[in-house]
Protein backbone atom coordinates (compact mmCIF):
# COMPACT_ATOMS: atom_id res chain seq x y z
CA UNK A 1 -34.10 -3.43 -71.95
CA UNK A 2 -34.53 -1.13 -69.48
CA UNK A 3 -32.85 2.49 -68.44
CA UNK A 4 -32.90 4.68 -65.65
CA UNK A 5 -33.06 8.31 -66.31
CA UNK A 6 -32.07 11.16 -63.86
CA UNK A 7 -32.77 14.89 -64.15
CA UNK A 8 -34.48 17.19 -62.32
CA UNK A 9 -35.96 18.70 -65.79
CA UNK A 10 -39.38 17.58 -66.66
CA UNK A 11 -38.87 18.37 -70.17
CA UNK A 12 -35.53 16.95 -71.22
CA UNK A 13 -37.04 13.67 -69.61
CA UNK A 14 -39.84 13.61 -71.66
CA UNK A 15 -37.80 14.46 -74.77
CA UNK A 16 -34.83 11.63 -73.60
CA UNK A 17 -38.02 9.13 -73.16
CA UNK A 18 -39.43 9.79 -76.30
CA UNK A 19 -35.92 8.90 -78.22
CA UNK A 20 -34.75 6.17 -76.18
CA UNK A 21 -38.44 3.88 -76.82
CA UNK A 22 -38.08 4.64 -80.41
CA UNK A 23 -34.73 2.77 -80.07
CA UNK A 24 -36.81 -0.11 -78.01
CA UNK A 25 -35.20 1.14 -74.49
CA UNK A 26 -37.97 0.80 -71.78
CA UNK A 27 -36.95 4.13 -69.61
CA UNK A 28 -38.01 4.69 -65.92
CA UNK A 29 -37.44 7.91 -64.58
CA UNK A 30 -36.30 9.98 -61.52
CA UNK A 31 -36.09 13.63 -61.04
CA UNK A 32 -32.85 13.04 -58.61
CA UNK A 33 -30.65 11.19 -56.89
CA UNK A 34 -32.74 9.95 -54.26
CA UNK A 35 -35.17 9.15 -56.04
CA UNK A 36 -33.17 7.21 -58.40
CA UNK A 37 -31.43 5.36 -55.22
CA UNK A 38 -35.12 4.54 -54.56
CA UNK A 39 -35.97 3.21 -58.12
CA UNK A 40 -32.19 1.46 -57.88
CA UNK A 41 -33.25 -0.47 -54.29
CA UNK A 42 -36.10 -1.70 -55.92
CA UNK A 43 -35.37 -2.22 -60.13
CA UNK A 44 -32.68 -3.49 -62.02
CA UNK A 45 -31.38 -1.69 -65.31
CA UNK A 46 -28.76 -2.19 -67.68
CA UNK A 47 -27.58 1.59 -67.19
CA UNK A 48 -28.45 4.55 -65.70
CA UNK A 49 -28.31 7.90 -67.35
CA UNK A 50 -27.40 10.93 -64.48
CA UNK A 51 -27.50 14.35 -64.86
CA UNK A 52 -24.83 16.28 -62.48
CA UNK A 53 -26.55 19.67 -61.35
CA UNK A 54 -29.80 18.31 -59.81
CA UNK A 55 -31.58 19.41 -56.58
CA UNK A 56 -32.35 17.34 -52.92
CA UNK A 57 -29.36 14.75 -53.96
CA UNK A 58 -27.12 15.68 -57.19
CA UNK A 59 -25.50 13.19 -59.83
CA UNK A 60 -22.37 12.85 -58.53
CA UNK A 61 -23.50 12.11 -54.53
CA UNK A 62 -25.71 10.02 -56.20
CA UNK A 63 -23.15 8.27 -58.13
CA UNK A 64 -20.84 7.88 -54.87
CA UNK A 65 -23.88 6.11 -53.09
CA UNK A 66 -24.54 4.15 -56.47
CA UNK A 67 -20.99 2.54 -57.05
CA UNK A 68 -20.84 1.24 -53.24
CA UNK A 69 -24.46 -0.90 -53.80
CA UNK A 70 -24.68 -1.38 -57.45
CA UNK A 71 -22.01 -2.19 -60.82
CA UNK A 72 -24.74 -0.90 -62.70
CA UNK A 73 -23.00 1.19 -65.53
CA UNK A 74 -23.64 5.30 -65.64
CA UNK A 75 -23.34 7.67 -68.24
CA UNK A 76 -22.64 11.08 -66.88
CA UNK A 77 -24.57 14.08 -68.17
CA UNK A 78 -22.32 16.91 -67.18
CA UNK A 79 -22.10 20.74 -68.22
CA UNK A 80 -20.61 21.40 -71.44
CA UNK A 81 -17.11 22.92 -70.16
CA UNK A 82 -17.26 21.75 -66.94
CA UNK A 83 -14.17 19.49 -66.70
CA UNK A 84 -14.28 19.04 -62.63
CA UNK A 85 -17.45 17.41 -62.92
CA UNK A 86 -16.12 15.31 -65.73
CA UNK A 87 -13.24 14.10 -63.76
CA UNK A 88 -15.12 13.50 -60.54
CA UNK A 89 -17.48 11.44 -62.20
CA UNK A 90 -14.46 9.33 -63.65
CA UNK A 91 -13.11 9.29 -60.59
CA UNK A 92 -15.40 7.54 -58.98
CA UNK A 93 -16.75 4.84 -61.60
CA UNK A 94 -18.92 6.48 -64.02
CA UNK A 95 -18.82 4.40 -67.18
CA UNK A 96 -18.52 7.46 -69.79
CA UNK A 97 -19.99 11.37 -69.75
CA UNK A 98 -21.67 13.25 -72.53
CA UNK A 99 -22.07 17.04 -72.45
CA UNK A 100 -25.20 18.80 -72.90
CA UNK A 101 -26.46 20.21 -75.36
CA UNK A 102 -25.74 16.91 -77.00
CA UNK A 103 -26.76 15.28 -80.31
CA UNK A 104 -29.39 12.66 -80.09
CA UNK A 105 -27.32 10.05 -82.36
CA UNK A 106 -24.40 10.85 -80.19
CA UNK A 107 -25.89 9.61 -77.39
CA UNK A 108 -27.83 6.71 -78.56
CA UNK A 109 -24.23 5.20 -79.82
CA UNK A 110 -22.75 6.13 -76.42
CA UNK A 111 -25.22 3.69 -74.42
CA UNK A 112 -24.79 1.25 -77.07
CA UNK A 113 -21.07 1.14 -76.64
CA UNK A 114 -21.00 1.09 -72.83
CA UNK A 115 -23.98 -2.04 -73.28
CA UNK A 116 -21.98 -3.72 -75.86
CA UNK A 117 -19.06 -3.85 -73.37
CA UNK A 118 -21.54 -5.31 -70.80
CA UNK A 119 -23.27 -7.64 -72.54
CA UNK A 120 -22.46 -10.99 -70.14
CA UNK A 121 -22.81 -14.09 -72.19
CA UNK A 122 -25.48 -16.61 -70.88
CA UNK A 123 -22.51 -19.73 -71.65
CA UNK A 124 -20.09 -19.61 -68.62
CA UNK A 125 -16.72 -21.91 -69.86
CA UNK A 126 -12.92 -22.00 -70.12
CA UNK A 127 -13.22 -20.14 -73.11
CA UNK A 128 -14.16 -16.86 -70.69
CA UNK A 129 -11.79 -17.05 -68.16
CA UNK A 130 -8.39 -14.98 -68.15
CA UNK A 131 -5.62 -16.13 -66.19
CA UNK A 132 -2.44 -13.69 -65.40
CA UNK A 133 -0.24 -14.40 -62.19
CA UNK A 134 -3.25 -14.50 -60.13
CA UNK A 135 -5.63 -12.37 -61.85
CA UNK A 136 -8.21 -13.86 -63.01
CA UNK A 137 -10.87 -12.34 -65.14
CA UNK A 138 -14.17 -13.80 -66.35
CA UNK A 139 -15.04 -11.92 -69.38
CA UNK A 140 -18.71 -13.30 -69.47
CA UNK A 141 -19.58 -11.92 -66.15
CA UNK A 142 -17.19 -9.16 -66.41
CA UNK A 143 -15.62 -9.80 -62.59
CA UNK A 144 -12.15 -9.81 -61.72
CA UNK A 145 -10.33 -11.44 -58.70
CA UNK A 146 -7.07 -11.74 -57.43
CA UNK A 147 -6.13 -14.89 -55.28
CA UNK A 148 -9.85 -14.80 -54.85
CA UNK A 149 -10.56 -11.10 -53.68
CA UNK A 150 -13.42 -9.25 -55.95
CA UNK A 151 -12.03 -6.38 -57.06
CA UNK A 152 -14.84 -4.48 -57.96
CA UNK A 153 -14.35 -3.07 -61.12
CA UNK A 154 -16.80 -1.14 -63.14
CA UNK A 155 -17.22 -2.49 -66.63
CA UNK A 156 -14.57 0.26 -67.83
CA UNK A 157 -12.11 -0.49 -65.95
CA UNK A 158 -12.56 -4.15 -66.77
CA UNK A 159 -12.70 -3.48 -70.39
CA UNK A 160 -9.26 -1.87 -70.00
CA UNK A 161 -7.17 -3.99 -67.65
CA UNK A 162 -8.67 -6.89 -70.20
CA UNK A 163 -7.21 -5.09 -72.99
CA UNK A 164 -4.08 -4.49 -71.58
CA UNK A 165 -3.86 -7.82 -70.31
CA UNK A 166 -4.46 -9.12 -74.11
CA UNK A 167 -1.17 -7.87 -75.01
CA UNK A 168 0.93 -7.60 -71.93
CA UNK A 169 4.38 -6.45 -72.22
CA UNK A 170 3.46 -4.48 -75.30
CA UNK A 171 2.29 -0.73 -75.32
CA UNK A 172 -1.43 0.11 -75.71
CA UNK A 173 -2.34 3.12 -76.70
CA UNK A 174 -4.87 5.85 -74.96
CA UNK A 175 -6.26 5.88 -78.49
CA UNK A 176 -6.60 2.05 -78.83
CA UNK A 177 -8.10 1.77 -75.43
CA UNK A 178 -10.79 4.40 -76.31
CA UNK A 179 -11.79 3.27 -79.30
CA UNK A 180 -11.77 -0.31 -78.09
CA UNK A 181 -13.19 -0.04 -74.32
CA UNK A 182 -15.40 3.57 -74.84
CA UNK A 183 -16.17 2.97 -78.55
CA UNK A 184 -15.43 6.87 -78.90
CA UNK A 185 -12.48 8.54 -80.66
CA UNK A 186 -10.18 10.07 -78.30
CA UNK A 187 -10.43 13.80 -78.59
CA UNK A 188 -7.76 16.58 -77.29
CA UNK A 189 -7.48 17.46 -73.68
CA UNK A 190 -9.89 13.98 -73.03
CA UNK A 191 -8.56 12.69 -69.71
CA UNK A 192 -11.34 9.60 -69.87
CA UNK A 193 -9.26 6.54 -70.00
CA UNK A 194 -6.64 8.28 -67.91
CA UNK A 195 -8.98 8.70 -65.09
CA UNK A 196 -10.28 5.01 -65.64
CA UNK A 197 -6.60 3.48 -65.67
CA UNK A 198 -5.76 5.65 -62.52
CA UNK A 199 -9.04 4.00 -60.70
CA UNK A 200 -7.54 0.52 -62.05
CA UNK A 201 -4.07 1.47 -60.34
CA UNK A 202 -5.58 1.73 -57.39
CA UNK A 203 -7.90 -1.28 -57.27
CA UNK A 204 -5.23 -3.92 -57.83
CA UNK A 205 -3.85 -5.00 -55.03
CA UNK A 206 0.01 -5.17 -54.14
CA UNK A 207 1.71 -7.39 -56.24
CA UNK A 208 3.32 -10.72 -54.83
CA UNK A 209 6.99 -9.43 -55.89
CA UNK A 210 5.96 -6.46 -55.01
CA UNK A 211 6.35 -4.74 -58.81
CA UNK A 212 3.64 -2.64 -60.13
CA UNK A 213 0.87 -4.13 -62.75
CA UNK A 214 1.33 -1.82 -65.54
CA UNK A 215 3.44 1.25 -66.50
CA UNK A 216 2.56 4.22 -67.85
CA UNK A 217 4.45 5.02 -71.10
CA UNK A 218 5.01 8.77 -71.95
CA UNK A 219 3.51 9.93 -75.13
CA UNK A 220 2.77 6.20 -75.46
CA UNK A 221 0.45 4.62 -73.38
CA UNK A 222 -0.24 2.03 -70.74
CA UNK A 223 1.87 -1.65 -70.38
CA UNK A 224 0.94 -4.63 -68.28
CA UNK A 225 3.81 -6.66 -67.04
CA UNK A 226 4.40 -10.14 -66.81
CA UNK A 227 6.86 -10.84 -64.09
CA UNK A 228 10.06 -11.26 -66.14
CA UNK A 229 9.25 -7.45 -67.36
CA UNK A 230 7.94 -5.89 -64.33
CA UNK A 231 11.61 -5.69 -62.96
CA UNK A 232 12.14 -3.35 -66.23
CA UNK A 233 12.51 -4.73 -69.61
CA UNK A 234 11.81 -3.84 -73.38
CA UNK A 235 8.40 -2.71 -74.23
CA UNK A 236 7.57 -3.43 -77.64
């Protein structure tokens, strides 16, 4: 299984390469963004790992030329305290962050998470395909369409308009949808899925009536709406 690694610090690579074989990751490495691009044009990994503050091309350039090639999920390595970085990286289609200094365990269970939300299943069937007035996800492949558009979601955002999809017309929770999509408790002042649902907003396309997908709920949550509800309604 094999990882891509980005930081211009020799040492912290060797350290993150040490930790991630003894959990049976095979770990290639690049000491920035253009190198990594390189490594990208040339490998394929089941996530890449990107620090922020890095020199000739930094993490989150890199991640803007990353998420128009590749839907190869990243996990942010950001500043501790540094919130625009955070939100940047959100914005456009990083997977998840973790803030250095971080604990090893802590970061071994983040790339789980994010991989067990990838994992595609090898059997393609009815079973895996979602249908909801003309979205359609495929939840082996993780893609989404609409009347036969890609829309280009990362992983994330898949994980949470399939969620919310799962129990449309009902309130879902910021918590739920961490816990279920990030595998991560939902700590104060953690504007994660918030970011990811805004980046979902604006990826669907205009509705046929002409209604939005989902509402958000103050102090509540997020709500997809079938069509009957979309015109306003009850949300359980």
């Amino acid at each position: 299984m094999s990882l891509l690694l980005v930081d211009d610090d020799q040492d912290i690579r060797s350290l993150l390469v040490d930790l991630l074989s003894l959990e049976g990751f095979q770990v290639d490495e690049a000491e920035n963004g253009k190198v990594a691009l390189e490594k990208l044009a040339e490998n394929t990994y089941r996530l890449i790992l990107l620090d922020v503050m890095m020199p000739v091309m930094d993490g989150i350039t890199a991640l803007k030329e990353i998420r128009q090639r590749y839907n190869t999920p990243v996990l942010m390595l950001t500043a501790r305290g540094d919130d625009l970085d955070r939100i940047q990286g959100l914005e456009l289609g990083a997977d998840d962050y973790l803030a250095k200094p971080f604990n090893d365990r802590e970061l071994i269970a983040r790339i789980k998470a994010i991989l067990r939300r990838t994992d595609a299943k090898a059997t393609l069937g009815s079973q895996h395909i979602i249908n909801f007035e003309g979205l359609v996800l495929n939840t082996a492949t993780k893609q989404a369409n609409y009347q036969g558009h890609s829309l280009d979601l990362t992983t994330t955002e898949f994980g949470c308009l399939e969620l919310i999809i799962a129990r449309v017309n009902q309130a879902v929770s910021k918590d739920d949808l961490s816990m279920k999509v990030l595998g991560k408790t939902l700590s104060p002042f953690d504007r994660s899925i918030d970011m990811h649902m805004s980046n979902l907003r604006k990826k669907l396309p205009p509705r046929e009536n002409g209604d939005v997908w989902f509402k958000t709920l103050r102090g509540r949550g997020y709500a997809m709406l079938s069509n009957e509800y979309a015109g306003g309604g009850v949300i359980l």
